[in-house]
N, C-alpha and C. Protein backbone atom coordinates (compact mmCIF):
# COMPACT_ATOMS: atom_id res chain seq x y z
N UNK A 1 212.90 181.93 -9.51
CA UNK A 1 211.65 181.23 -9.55
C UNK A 1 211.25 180.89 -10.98
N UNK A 2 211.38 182.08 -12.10
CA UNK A 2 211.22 181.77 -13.38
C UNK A 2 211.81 180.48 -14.09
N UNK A 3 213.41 180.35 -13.36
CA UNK A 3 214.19 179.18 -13.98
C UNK A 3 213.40 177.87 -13.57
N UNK A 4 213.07 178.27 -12.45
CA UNK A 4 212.49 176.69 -11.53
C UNK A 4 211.21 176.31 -12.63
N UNK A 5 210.34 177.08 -12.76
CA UNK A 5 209.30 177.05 -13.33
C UNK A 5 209.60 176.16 -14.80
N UNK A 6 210.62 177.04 -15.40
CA UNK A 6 211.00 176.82 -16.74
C UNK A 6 211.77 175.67 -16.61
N UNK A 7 212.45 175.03 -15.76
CA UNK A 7 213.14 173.63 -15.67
C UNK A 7 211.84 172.79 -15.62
N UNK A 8 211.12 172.78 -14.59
CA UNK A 8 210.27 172.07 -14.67
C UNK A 8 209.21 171.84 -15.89
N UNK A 9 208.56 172.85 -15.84
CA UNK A 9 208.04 172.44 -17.70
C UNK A 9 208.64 171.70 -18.87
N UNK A 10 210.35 172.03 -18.58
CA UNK A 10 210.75 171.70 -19.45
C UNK A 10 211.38 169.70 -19.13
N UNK A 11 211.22 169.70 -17.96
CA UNK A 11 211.34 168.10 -17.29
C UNK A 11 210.27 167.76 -18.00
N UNK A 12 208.81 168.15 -17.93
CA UNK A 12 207.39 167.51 -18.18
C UNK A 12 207.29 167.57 -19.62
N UNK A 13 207.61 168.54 -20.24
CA UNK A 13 208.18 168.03 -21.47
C UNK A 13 208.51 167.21 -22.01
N UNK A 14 209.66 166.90 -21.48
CA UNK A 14 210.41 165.68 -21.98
C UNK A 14 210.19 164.57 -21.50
N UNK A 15 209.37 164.42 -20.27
CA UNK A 15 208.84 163.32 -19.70
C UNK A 15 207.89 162.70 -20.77
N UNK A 16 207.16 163.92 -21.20
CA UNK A 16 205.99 163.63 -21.55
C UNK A 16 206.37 163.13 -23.25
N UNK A 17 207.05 163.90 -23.72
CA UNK A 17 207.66 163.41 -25.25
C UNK A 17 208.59 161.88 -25.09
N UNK A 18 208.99 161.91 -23.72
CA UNK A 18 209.38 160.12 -24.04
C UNK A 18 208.53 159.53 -23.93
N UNK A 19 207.55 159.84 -23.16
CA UNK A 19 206.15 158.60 -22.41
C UNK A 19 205.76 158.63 -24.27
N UNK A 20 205.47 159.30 -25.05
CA UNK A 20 205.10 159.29 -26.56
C UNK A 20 206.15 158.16 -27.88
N UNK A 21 207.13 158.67 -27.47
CA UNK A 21 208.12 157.96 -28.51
C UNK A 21 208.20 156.29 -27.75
N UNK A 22 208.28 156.08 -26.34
CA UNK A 22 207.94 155.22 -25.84
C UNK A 22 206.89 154.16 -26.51
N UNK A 23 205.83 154.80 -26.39
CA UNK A 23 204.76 154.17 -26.97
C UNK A 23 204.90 153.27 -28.45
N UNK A 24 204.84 154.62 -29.46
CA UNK A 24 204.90 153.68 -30.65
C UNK A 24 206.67 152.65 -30.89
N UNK A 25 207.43 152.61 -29.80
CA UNK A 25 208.87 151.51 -30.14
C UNK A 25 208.15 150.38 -29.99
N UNK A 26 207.42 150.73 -28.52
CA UNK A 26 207.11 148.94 -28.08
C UNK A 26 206.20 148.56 -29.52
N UNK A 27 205.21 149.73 -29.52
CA UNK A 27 204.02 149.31 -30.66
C UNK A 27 204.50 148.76 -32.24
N UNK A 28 205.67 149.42 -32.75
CA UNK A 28 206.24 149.31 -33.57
C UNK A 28 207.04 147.39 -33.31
N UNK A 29 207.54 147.33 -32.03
CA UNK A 29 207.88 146.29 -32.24
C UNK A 29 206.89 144.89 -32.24
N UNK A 30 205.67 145.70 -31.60
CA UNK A 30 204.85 144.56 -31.74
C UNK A 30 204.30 144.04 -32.79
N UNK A 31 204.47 145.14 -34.16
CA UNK A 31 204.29 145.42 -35.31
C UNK A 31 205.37 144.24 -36.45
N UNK A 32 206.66 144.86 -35.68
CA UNK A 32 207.98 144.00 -36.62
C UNK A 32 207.63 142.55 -36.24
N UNK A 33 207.04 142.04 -35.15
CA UNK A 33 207.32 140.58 -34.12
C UNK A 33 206.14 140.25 -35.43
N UNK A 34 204.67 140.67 -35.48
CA UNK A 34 203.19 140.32 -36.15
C UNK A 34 204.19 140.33 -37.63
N UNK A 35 204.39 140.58 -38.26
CA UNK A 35 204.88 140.88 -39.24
C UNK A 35 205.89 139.71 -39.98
N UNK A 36 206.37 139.52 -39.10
CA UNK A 36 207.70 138.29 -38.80
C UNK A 36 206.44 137.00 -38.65
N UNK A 37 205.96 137.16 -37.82
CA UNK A 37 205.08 135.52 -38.11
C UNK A 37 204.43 135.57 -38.90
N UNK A 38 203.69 136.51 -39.37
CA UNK A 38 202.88 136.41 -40.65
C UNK A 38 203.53 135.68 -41.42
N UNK A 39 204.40 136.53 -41.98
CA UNK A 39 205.42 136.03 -42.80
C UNK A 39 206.08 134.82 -43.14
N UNK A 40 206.40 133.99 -41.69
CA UNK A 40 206.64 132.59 -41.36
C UNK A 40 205.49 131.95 -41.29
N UNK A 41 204.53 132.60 -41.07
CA UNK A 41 202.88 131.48 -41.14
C UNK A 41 203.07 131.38 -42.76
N UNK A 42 203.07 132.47 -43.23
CA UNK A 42 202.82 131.97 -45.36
C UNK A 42 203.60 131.39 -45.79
N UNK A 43 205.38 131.49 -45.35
CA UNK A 43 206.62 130.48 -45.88
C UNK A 43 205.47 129.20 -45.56
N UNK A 44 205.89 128.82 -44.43
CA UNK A 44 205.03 127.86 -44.21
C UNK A 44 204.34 126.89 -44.94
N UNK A 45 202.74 128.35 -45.22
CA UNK A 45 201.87 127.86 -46.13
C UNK A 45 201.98 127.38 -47.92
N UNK A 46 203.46 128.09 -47.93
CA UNK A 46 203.73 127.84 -48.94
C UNK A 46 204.89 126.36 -49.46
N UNK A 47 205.29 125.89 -48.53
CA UNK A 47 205.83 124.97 -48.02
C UNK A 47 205.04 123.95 -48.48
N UNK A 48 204.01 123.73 -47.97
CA UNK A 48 202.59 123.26 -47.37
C UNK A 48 202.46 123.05 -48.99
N UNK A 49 201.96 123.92 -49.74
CA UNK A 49 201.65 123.90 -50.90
C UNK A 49 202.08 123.51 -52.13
N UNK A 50 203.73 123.71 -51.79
CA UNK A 50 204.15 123.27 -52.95
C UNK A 50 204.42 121.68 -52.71
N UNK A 51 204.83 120.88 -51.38
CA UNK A 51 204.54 119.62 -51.12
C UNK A 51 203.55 119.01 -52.07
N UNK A 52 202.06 119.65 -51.39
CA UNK A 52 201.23 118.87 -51.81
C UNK A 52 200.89 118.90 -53.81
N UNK A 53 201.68 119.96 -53.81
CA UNK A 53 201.87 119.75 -55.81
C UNK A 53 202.55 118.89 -56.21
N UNK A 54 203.73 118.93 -55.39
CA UNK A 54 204.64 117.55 -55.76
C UNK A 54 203.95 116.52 -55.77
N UNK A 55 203.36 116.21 -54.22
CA UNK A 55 202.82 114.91 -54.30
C UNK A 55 201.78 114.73 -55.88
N UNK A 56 200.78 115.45 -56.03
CA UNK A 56 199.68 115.48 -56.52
C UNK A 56 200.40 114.97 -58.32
N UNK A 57 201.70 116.17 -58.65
CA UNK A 57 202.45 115.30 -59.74
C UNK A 57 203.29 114.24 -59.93
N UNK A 58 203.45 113.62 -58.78
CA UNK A 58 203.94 112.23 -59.02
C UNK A 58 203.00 111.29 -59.11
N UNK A 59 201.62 111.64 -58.20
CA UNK A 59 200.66 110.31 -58.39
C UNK A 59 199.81 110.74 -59.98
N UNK A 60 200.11 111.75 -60.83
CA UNK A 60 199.95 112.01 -61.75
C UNK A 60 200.89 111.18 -62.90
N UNK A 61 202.40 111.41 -62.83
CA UNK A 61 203.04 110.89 -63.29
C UNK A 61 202.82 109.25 -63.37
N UNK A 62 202.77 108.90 -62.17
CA UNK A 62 202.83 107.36 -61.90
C UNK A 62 201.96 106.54 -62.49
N UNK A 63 200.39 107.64 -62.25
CA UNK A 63 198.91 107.34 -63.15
C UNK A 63 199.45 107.31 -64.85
N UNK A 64 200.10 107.88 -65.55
CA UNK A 64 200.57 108.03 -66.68
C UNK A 64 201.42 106.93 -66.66
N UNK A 65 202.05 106.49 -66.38
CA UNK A 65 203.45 105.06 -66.40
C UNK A 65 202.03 103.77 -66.62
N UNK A 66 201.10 104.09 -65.55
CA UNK A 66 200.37 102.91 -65.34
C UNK A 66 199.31 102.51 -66.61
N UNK A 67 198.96 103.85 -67.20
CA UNK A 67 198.13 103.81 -68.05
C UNK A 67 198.67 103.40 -69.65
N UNK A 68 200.14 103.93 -69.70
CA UNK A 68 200.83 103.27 -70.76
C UNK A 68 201.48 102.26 -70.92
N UNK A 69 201.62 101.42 -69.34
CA UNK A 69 201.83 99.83 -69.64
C UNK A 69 200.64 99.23 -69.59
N UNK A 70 199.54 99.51 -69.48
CA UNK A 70 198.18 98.46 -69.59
C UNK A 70 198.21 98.93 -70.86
N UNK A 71 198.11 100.01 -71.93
CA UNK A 71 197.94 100.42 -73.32
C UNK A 71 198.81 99.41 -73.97
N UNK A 72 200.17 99.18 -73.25
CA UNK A 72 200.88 98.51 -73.99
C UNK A 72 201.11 96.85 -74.60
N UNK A 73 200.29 96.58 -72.90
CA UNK A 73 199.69 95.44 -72.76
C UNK A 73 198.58 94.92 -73.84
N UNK A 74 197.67 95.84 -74.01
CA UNK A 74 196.39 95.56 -75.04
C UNK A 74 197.00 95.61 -76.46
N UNK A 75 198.17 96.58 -76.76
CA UNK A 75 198.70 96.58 -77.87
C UNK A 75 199.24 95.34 -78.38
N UNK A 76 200.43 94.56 -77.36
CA UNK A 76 200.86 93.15 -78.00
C UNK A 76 199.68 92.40 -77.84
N UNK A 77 198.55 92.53 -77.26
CA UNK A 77 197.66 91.12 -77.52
C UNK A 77 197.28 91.38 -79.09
N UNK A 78 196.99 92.92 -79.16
CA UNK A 78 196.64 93.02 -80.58
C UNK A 78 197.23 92.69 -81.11
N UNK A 79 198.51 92.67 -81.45
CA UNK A 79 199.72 92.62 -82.20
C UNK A 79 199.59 90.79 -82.85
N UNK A 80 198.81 90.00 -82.02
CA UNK A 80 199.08 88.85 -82.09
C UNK A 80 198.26 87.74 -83.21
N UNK A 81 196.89 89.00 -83.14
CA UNK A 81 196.24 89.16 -84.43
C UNK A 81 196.88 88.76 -85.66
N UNK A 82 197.75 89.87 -86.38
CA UNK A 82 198.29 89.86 -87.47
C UNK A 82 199.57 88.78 -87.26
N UNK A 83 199.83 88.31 -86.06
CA UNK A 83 200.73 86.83 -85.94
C UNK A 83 199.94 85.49 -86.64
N UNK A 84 198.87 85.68 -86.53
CA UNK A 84 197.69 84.14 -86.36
C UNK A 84 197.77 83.82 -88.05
N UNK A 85 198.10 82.61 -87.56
CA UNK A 85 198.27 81.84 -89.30
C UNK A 85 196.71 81.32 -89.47
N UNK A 86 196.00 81.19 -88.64
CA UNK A 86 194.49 80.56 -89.17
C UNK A 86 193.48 81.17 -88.80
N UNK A 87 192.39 80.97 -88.96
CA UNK A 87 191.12 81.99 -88.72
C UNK A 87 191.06 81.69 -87.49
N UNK A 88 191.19 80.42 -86.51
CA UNK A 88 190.83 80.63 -85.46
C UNK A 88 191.57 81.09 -84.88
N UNK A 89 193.07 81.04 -84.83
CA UNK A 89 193.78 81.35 -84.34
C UNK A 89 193.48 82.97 -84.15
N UNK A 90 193.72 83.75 -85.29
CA UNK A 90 192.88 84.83 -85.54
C UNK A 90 192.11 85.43 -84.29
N UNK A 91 190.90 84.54 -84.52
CA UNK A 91 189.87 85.11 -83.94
C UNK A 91 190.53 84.95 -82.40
N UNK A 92 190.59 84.00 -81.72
CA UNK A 92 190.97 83.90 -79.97
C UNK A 92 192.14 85.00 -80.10
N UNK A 93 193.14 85.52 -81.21
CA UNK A 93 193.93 86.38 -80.59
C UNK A 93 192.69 87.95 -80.73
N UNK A 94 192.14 88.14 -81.84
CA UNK A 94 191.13 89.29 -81.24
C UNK A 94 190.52 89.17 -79.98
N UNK A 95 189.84 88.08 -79.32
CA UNK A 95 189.40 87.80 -78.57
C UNK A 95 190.28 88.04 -77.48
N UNK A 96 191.34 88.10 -77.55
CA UNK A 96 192.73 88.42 -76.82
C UNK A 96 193.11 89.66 -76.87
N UNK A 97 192.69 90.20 -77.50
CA UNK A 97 192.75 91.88 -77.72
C UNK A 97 192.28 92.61 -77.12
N UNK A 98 190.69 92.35 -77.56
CA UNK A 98 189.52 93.04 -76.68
C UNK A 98 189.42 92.93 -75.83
N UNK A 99 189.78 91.47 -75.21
CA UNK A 99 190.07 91.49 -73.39
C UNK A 99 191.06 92.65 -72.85
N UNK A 100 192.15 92.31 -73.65
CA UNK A 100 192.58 93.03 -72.87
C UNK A 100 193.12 94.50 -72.98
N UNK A 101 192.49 95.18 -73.94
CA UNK A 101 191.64 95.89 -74.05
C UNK A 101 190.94 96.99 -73.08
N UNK A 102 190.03 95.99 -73.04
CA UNK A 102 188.79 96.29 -71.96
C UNK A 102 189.76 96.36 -70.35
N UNK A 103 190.35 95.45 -70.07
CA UNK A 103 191.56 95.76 -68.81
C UNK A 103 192.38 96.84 -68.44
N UNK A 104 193.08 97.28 -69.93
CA UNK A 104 194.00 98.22 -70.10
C UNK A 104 192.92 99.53 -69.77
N UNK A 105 191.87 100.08 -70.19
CA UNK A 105 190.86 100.66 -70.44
C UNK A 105 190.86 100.60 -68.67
N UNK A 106 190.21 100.14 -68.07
CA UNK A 106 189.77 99.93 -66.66
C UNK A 106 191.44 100.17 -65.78
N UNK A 107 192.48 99.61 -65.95
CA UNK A 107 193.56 100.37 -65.22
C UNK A 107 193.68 101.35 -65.20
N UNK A 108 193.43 102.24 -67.11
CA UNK A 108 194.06 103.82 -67.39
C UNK A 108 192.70 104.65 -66.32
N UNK A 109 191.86 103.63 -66.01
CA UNK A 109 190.70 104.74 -65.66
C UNK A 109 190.96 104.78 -63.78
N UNK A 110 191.75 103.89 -63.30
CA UNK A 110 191.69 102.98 -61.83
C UNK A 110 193.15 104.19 -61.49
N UNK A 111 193.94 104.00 -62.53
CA UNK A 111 194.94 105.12 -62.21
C UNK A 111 194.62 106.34 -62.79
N UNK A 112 194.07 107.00 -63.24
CA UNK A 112 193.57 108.26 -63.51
C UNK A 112 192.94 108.65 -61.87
N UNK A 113 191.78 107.82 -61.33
CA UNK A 113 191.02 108.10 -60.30
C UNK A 113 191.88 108.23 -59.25
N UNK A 114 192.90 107.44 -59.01
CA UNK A 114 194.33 107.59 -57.76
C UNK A 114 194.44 108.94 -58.19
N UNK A 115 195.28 109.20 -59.21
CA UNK A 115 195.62 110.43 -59.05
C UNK A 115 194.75 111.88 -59.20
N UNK A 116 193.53 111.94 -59.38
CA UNK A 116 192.40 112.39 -59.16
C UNK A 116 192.61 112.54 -57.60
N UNK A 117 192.42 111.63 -57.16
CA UNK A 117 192.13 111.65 -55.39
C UNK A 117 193.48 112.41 -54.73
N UNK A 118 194.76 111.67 -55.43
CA UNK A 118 196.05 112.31 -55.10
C UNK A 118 195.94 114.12 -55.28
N UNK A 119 195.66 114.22 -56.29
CA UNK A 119 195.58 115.74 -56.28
C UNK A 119 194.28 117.08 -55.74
N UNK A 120 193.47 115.85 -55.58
CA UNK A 120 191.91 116.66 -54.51
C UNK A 120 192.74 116.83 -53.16
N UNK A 121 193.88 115.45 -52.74
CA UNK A 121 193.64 115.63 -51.04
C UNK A 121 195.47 116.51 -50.97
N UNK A 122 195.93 116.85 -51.98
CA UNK A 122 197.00 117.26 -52.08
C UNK A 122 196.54 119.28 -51.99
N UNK A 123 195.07 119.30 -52.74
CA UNK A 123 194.29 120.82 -52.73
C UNK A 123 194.06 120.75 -51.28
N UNK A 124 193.44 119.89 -50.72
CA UNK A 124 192.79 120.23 -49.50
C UNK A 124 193.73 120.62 -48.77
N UNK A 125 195.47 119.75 -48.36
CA UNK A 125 196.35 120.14 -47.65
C UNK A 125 196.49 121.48 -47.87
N UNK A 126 196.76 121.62 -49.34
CA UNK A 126 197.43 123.53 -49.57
C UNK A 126 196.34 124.23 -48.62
N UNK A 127 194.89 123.98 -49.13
CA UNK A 127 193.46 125.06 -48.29
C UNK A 127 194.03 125.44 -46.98
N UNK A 128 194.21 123.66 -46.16
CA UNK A 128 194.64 123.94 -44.84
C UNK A 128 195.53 124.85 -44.32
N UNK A 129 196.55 124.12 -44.98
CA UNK A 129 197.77 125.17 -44.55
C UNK A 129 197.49 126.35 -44.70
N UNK A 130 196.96 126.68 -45.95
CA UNK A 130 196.56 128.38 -45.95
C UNK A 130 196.29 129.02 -45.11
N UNK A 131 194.93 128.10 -44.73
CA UNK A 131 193.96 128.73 -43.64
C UNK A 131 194.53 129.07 -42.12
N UNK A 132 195.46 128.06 -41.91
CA UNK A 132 196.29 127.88 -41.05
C UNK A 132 196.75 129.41 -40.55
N UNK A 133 198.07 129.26 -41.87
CA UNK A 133 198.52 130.49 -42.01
C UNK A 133 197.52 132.19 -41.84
N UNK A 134 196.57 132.33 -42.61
CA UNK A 134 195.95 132.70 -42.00
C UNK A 134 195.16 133.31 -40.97
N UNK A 135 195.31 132.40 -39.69
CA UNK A 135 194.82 132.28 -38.55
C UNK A 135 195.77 132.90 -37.97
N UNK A 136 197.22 132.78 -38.05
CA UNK A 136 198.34 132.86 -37.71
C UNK A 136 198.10 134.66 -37.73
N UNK A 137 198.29 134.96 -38.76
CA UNK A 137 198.51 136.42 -39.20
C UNK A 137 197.57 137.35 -38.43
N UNK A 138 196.53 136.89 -38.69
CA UNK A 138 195.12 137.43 -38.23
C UNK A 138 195.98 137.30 -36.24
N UNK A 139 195.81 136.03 -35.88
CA UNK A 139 196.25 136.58 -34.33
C UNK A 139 197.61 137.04 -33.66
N UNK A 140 198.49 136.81 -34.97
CA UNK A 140 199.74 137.63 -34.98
C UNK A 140 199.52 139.58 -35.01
N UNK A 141 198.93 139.44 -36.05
CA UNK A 141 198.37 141.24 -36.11
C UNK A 141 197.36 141.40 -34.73
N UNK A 142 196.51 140.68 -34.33
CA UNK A 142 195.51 141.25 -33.41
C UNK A 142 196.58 141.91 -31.74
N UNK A 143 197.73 140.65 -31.74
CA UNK A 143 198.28 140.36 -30.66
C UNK A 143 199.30 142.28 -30.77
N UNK A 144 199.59 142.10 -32.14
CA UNK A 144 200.53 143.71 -32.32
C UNK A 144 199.52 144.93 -32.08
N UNK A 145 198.28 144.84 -32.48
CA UNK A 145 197.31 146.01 -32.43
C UNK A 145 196.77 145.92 -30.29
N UNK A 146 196.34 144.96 -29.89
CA UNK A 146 196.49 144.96 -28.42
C UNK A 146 197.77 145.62 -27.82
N UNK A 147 199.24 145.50 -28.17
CA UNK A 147 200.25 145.98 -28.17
C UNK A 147 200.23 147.44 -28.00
N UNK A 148 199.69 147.90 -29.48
CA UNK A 148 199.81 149.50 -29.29
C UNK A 148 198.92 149.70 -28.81
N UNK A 149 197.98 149.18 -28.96
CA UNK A 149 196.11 149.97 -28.07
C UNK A 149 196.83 150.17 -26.42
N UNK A 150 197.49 149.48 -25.70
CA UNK A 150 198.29 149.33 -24.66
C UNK A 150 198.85 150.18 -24.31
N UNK A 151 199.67 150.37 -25.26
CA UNK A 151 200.88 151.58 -25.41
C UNK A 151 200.13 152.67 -25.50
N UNK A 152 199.16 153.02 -25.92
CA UNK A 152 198.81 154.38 -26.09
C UNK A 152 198.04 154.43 -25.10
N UNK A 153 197.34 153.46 -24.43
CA UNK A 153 197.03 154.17 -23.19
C UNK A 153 198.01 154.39 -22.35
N UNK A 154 198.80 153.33 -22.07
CA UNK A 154 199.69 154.11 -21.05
C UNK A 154 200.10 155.49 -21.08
N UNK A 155 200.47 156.06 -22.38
CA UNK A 155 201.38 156.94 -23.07
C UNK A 155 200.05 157.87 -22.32
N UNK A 156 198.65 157.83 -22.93
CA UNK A 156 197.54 158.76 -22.23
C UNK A 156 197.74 158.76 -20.75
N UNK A 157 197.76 157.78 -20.06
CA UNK A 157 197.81 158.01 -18.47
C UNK A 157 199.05 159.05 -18.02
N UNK A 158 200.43 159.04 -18.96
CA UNK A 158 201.54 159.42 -18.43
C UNK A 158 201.37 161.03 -19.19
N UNK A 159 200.35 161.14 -19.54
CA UNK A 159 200.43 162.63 -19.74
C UNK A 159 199.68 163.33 -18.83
């Protein structure tokens, strides 16, 4: 009768120590799975981010190309100045200067503002994605913590 006794305790035992180790595998894996998307939500976000830098330095770059051929532009009108064999001539090439000038001036400022805008809506993408990501993690982890909250009740019922 003692053995019977002692088998059995020792069944419920071990019943009871798997219903436990049970618990935290699944929980644990619900852990590795949250963990794993997190992870792929931020690649992601970071994806996301460095895109929108690229973009943001090429319409930077491009703003720079644009601003030093209108500079360059105002430069030969100037240039045409010290060409002019007579005063009037002279003067209509200043007059040719300052125009354009005043043009070159208004492009460097027309492409500055592009890429201004290029790199505000190039921030906003990164925010998104972030946030995105984010969201991800947050219901990636909630979905692993429901997991074990799960698991440990069961694990409580089976004791």
């Amino acid at each position: 009768m003692k053995k019977i006794v002692a088998a059995l305790t020792y069944a419920l035992l071990v019943t009871a120590a798997f219903a436990q180790t049970t618990a935290p595998t699944d929980a644990t894996k619900a852990q590795m799975k949250a963990n794993s998307e997190k992870a792929e939500a931020q690649a992601t976000a970071n994806k996301k981010k460095a895109e929108a830098q690229s973009d943001a330095d090429k319409a930077q770059a491009s703003s720079n190309e644009d601003k030093a051929s209108a500079q360059a532009g105002a430069d030969r009108k100037a240039a045409r100045v010290t060409g002019a064999t007579t005063p009037s001539g002279a003067s209509n090439a200043r007059g040719d200067a300052v125009r354009a000038q005043a043009r070159a001036n208004q492009k460097k400022h027309e492409a500055q503002a592009k890429a201004d805008r290029k790199k505000h809506e190039a921030a906003q993408d990164a925010n998104v994605a972030q946030a995105k990501a984010n969201k991800k993690k947050v219901e990636a982890q909630d979905d692993a913590n429901k997991k074990a909250a799960d698991a440990n009740v069961d694990a409580a019922k089976k004791q």
